[in-house]
Protein backbone atom coordinates (compact mmCIF):
# COMPACT_ATOMS: atom_id res chain seq x y z
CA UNK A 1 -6.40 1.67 -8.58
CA UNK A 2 -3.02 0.44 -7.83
CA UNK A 3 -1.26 -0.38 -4.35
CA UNK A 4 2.66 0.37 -4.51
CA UNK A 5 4.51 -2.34 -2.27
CA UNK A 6 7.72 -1.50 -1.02
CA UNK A 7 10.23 -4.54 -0.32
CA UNK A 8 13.21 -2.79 2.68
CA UNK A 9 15.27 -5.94 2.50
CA UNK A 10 18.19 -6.12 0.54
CA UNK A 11 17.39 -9.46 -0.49
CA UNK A 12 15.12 -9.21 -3.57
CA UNK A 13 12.92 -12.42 -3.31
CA UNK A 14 13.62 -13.38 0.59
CA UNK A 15 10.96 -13.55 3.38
CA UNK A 16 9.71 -9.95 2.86
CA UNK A 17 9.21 -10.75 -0.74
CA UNK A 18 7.02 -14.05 0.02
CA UNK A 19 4.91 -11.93 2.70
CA UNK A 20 4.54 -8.73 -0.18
CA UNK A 21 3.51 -11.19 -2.72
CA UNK A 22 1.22 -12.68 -1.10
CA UNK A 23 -0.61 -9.43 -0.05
CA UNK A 24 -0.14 -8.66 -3.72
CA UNK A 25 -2.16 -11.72 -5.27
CA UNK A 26 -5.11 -11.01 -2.94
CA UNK A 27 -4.98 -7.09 -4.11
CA UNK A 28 -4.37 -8.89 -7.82
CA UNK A 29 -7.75 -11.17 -7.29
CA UNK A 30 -9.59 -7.85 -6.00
CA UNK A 31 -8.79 -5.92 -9.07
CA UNK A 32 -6.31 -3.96 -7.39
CA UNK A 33 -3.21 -3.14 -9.52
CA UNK A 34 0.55 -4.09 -7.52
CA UNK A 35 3.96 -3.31 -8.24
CA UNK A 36 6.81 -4.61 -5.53
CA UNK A 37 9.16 -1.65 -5.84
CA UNK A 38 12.39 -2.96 -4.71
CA UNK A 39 14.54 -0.55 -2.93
CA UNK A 40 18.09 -2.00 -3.92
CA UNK A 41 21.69 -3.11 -2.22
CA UNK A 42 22.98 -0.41 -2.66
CA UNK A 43 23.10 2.16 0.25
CA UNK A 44 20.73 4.61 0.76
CA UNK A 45 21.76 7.50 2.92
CA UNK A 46 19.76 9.13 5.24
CA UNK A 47 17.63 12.64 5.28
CA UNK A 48 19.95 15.34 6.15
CA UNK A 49 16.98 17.79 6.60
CA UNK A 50 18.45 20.15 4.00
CA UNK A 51 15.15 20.91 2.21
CA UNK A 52 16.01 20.90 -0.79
CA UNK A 53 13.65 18.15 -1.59
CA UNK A 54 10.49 20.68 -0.68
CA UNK A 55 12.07 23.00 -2.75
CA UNK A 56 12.46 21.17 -5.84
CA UNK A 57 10.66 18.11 -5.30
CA UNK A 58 13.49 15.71 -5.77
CA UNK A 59 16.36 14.83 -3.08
CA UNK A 60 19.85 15.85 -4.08
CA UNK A 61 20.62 12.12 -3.63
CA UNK A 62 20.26 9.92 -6.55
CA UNK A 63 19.13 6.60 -5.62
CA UNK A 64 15.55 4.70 -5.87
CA UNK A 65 13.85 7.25 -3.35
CA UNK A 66 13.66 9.39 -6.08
CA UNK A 67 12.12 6.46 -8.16
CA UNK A 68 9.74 5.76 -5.78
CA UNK A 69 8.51 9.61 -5.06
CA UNK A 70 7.80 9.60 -8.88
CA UNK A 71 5.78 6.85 -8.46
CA UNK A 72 3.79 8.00 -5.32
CA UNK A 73 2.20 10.13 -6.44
CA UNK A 74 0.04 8.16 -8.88
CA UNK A 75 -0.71 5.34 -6.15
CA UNK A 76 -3.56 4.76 -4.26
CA UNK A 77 -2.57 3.01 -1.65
CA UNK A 78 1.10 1.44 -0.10
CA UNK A 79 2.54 -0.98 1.82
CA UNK A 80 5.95 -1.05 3.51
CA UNK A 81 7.65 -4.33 4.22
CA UNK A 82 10.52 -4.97 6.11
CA UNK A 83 12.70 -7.95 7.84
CA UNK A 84 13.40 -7.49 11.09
CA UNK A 85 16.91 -6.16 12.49
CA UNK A 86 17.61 -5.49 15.95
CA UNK A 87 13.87 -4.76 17.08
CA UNK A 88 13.56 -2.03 14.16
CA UNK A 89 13.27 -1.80 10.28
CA UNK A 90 16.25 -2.18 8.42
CA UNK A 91 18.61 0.46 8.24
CA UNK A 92 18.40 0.83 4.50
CA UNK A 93 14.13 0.91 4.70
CA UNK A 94 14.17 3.61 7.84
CA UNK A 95 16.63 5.77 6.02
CA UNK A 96 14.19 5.55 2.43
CA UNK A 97 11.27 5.86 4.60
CA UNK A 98 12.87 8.98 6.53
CA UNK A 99 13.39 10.70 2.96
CA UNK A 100 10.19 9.43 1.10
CA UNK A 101 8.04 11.29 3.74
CA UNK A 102 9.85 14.23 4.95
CA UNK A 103 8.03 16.89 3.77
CA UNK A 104 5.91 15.12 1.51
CA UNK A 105 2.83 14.88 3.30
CA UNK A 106 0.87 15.61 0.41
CA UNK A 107 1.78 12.44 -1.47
CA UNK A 108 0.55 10.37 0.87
CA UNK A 109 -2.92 11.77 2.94
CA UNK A 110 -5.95 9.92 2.71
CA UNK A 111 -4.20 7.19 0.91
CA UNK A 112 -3.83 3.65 2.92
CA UNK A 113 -0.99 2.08 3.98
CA UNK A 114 -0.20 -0.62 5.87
CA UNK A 115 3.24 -2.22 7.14
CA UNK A 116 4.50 -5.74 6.69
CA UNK A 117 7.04 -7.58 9.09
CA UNK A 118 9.49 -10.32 8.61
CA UNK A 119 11.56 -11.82 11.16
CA UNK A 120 12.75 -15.34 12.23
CA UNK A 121 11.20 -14.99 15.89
CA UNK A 122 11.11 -11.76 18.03
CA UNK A 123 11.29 -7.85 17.69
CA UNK A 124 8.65 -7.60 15.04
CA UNK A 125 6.16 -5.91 16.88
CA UNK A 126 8.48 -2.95 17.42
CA UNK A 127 9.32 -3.04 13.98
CA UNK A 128 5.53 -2.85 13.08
CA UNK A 129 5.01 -0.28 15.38
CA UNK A 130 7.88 1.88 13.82
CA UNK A 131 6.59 1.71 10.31
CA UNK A 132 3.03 2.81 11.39
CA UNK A 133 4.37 6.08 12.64
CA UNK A 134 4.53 7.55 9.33
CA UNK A 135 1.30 6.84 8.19
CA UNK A 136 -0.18 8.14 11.37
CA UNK A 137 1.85 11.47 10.88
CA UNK A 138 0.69 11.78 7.19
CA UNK A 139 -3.25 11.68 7.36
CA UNK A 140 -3.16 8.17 6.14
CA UNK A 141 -5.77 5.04 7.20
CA UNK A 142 -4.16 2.73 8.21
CA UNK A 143 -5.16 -1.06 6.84
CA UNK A 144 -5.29 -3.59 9.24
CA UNK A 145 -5.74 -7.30 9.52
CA UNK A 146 -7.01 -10.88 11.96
CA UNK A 147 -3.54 -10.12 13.26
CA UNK A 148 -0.53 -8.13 13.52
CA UNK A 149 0.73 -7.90 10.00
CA UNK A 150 3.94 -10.49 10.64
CA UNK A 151 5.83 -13.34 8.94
CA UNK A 152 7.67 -15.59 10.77
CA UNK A 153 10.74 -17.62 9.19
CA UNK A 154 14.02 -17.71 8.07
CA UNK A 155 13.77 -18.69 4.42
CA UNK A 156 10.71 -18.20 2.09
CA UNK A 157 10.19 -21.80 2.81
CA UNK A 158 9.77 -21.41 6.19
CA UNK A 159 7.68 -18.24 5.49
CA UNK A 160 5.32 -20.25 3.58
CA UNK A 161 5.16 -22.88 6.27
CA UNK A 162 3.99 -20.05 8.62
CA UNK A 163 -0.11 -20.33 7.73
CA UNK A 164 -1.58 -17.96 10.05
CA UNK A 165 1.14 -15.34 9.17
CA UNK A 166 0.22 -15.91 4.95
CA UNK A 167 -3.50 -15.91 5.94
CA UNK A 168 -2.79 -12.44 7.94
CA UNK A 169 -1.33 -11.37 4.70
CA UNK A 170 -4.00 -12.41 2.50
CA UNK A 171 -6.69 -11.07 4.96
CA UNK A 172 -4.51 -7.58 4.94
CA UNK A 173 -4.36 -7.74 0.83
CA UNK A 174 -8.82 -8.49 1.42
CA UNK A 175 -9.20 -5.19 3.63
CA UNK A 176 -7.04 -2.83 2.00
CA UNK A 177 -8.52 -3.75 -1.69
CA UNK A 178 -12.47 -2.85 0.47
CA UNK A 179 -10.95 0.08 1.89
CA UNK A 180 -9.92 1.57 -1.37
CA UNK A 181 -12.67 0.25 -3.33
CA UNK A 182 -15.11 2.26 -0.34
CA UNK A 183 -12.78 4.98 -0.86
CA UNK A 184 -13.11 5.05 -4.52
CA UNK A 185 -17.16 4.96 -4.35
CA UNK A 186 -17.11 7.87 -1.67
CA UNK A 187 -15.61 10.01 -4.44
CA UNK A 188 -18.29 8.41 -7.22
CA UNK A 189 -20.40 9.77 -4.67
CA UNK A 190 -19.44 13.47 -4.72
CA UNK A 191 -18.01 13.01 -1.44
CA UNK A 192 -15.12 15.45 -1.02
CA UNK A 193 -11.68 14.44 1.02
CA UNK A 194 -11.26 15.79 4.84
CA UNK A 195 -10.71 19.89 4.82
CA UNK A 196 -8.12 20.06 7.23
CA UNK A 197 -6.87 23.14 9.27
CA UNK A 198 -3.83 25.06 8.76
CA UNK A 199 -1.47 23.19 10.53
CA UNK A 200 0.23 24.46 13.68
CA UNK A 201 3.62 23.56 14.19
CA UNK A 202 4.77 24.25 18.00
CA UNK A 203 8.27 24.06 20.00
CA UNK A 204 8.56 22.81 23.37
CA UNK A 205 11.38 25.17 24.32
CA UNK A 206 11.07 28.81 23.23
């Protein structure tokens, strides 16, 4: 089994990074499989709703969301970290996220997910909030933890220094490695995955 953990800060190894890896060495000691999948600098635009990504499974814009599709759909479970700007996700993670999911559903039900927050004092439970949304719109269980899945700090030092927010982190990395590992044995099991209705899709103005 392997958990794909997705770093939205531009800064490759900053506080998001110290929070991911530490929910990475738990999955690690679990026999969970990790990768941190970086998603870059470099700016990722957002979802213009075009489509052509259900059509051809691939966005007409090349940059790691692409990369990270691919990957999806071998993973059992994810989680998306971000740092915390202006009460929200950064700009560069809500515009991946926005593109990663829309209308790719498929990829990600019954798998677990779980967010991660950074921030140097306030606005992270928005932020945490925001993230859940698209596991909650995907048919995905959401992995939870003692406490809100936050970091506080503004350097990986200080990150460190924060012990209930690493011990949040290493409790998350604990209950998403059972989840999967009851997931995995319901299957051993013969135990087949939710059949779901076709979905109805309504408009509020007609």
């Amino acid at each position: 089994m392997k958990v794909l953990l997705v770093n939205g800060s531009p800064n490759q190894k900053g506080c998001t990074y110290t929070a991911l890896s530490e929910v990475a060495k738990t999955l690690n000691q679990h026999g969970i499989e990790t990768e941190i999948f970086q998603i870059g600098a470099k700016p990722i635009g957002g979802c213009l709703g075009c489509g052509t990504c259900i059509k051809t499974g691939k966005c007409f814009m090349e940059d790691t969301v692409n990369e990270f599709v691919e990957k999806a759909a071998s993973a059992d479970g994810f989680v998306f970290g971000s740092p915390v700007h202006y009460a929200a996700a950064s700009g560069m993670l809500t515009s991946f996220l926005d593109r990663a999911f829309y209308g790719k559903s498929a990829l990600y039900a019954d798998k677990p997910g779980a967010a991660v927050v950074s921030c140097r004092r306030g606005g992270a439970t928005a932020t945490f909030d925001q993230i859940n949304k698209y596991f909650t719109i995907s048919n995905m269980p959401i992995v939870s933890s003692q406490y809100w899945n936050m970091v506080h700090g503004n350097t990986p030092e200080e990150v460190i220094q924060d012990e209930e927010g690493m011990q949040t982190m290493r409790t998350l990395g604990t209950n998403m490695a059972w989840l999967m590992q009851c997931i995995q044995a319901g299957k051993d099991a013969g135990i087949a995955k939710p059949t779901r209705e076709k979905k109805i899709s309504t408009n509020y103005i007609r």
